[in-house]
C-alpha atoms as a PDB file:
ATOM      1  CA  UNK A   1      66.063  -9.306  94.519  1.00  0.00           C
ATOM      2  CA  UNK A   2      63.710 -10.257  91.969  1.00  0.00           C
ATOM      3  CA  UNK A   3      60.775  -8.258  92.158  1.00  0.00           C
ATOM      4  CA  UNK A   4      61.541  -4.788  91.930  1.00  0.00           C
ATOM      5  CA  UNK A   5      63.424  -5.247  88.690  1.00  0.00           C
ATOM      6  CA  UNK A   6      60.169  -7.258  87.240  1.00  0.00           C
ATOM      7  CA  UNK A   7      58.299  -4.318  88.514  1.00  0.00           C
ATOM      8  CA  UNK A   8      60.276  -2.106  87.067  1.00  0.00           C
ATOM      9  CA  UNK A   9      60.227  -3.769  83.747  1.00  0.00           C
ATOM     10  CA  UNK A  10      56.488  -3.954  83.469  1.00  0.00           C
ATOM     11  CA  UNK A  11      55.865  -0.504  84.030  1.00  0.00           C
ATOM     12  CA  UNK A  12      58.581   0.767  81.960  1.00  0.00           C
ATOM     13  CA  UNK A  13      56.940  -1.692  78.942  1.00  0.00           C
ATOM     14  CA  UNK A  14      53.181   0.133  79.705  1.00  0.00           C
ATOM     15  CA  UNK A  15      55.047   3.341  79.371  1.00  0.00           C
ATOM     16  CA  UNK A  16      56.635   2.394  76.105  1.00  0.00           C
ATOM     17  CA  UNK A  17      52.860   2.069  74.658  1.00  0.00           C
ATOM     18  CA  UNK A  18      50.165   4.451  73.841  1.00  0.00           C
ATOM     19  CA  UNK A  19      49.090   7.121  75.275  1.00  0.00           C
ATOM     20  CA  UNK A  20      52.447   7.660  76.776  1.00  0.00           C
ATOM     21  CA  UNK A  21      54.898   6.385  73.868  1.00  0.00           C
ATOM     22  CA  UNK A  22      57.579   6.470  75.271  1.00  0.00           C
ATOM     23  CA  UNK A  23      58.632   3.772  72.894  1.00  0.00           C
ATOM     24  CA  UNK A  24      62.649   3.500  73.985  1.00  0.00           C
ATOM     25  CA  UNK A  25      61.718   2.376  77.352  1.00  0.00           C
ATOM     26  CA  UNK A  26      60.797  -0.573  75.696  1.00  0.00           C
ATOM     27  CA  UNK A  27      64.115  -1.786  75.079  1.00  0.00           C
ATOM     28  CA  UNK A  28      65.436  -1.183  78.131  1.00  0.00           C
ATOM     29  CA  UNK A  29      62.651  -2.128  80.052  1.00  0.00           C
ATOM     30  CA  UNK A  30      62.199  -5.554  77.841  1.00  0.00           C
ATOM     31  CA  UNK A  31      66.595  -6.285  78.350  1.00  0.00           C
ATOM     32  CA  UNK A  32      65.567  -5.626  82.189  1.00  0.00           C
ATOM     33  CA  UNK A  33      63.394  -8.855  82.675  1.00  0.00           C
ATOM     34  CA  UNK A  34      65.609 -10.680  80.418  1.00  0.00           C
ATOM     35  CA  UNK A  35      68.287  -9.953  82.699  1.00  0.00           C
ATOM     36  CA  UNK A  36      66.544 -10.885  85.895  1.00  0.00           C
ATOM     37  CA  UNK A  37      65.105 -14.124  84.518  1.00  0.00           C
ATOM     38  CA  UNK A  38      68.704 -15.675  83.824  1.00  0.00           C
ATOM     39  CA  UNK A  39      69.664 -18.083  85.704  1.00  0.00           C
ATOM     40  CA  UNK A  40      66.538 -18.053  87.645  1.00  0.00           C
ATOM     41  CA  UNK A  41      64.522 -21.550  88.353  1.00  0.00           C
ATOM     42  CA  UNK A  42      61.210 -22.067  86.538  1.00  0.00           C
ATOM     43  CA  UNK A  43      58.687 -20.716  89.905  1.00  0.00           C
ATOM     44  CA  UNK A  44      60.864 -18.165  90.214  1.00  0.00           C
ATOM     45  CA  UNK A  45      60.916 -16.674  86.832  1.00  0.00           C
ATOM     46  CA  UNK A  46      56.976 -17.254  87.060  1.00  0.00           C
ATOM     47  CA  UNK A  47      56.728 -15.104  89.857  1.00  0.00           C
ATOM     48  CA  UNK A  48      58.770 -12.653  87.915  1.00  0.00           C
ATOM     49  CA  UNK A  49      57.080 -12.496  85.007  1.00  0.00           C
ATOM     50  CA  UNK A  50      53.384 -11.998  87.146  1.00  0.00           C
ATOM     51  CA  UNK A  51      54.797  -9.126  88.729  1.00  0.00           C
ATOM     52  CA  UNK A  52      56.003  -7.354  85.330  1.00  0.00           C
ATOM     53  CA  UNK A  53      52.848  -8.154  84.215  1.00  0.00           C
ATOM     54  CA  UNK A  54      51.471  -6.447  87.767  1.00  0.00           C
ATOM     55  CA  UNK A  55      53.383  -3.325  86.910  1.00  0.00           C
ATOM     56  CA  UNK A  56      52.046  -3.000  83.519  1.00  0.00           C
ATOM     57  CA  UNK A  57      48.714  -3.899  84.410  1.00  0.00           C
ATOM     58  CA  UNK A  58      48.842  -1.034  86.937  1.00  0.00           C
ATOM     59  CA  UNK A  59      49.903   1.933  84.659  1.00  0.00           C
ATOM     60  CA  UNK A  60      47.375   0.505  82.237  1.00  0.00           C
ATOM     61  CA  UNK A  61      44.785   0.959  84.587  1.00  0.00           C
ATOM     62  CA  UNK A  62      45.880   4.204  85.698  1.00  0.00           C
ATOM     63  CA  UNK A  63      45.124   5.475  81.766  1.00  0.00           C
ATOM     64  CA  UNK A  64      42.208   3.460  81.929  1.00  0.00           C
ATOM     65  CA  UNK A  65      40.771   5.286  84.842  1.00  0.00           C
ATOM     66  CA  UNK A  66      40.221   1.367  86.275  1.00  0.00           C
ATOM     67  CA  UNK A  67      40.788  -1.851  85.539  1.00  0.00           C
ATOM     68  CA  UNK A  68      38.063  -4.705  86.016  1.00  0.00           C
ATOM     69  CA  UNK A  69      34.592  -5.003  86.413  1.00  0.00           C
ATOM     70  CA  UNK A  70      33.993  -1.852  88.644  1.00  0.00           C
ATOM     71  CA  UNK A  71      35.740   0.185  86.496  1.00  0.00           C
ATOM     72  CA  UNK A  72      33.328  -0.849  83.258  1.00  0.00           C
ATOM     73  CA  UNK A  73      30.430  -0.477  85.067  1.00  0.00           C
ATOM     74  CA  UNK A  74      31.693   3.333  86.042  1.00  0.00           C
ATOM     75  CA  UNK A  75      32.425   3.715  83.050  1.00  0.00           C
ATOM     76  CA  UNK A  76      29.346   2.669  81.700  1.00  0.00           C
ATOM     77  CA  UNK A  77      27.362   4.618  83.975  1.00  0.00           C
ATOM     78  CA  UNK A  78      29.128   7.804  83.170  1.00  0.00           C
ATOM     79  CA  UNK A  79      28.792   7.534  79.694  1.00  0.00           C
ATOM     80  CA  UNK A  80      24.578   6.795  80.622  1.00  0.00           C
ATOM     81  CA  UNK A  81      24.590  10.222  82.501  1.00  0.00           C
ATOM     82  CA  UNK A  82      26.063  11.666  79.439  1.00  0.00           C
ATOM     83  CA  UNK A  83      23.774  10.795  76.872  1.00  0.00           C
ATOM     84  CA  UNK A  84      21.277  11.382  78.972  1.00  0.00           C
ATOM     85  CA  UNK A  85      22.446  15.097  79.253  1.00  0.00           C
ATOM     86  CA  UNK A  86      22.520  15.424  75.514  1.00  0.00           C
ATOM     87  CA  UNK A  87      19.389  14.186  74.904  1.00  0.00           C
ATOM     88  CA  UNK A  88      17.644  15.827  77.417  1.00  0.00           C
ATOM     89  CA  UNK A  89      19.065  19.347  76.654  1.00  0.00           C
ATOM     90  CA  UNK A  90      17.446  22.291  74.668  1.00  0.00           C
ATOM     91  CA  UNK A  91      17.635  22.806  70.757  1.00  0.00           C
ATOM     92  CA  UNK A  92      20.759  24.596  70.008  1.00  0.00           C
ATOM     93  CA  UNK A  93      22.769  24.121  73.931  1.00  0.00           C
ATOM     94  CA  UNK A  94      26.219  23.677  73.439  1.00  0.00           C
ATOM     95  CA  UNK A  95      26.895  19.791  74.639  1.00  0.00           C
ATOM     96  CA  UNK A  96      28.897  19.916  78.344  1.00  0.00           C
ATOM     97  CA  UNK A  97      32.134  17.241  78.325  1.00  0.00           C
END
């Protein structure tokens, strides 16, 4: 039963960050994978420590709107259209988000 507590841990550390801040989460999520990594052999608490990192990495992304290389070049693109739109509006329209 290691990897639902490492899970757990890593997404209760992304929610301990901006923009959720939930900062006490942070203790108890960082005491959680201290916990499960005692006593644990060395590929073990490796495979631990990935999937907190999995869990974080995932409610990251989820603020992110993405994580990776597809998600930049959405990004990218969306901010394109926008500028675009600005710059190709009248004098004087107000700007659209």
């Amino acid at each position: 039963m290691v990897a639902l507590p490492a899970l757990a841990s890593g997404v209760g550390l992304a929610l301990s960050l901006p923009p959720w801040g939930w900062w006490v989460l942070a203790f108890h999520a960082a005491g959680l994978l201290w916990w499960r990594l005692g006593g644990l052999r060395m590929r073990t608490r490796l495979w631990a420590g990935w999937l907190a990192g999995l869990g974080t990495e995932a409610v990251a992304g989820a603020a992110l709107r993405g994580v990776g290389i597809p998600a930049c070049i959405g990004s990218g693109r969306s901010a394109a259209r926008q500028v675009l739109a600005a710059v190709s509006a009248p004098a004087g329209a107000a700007p659209t988000p």
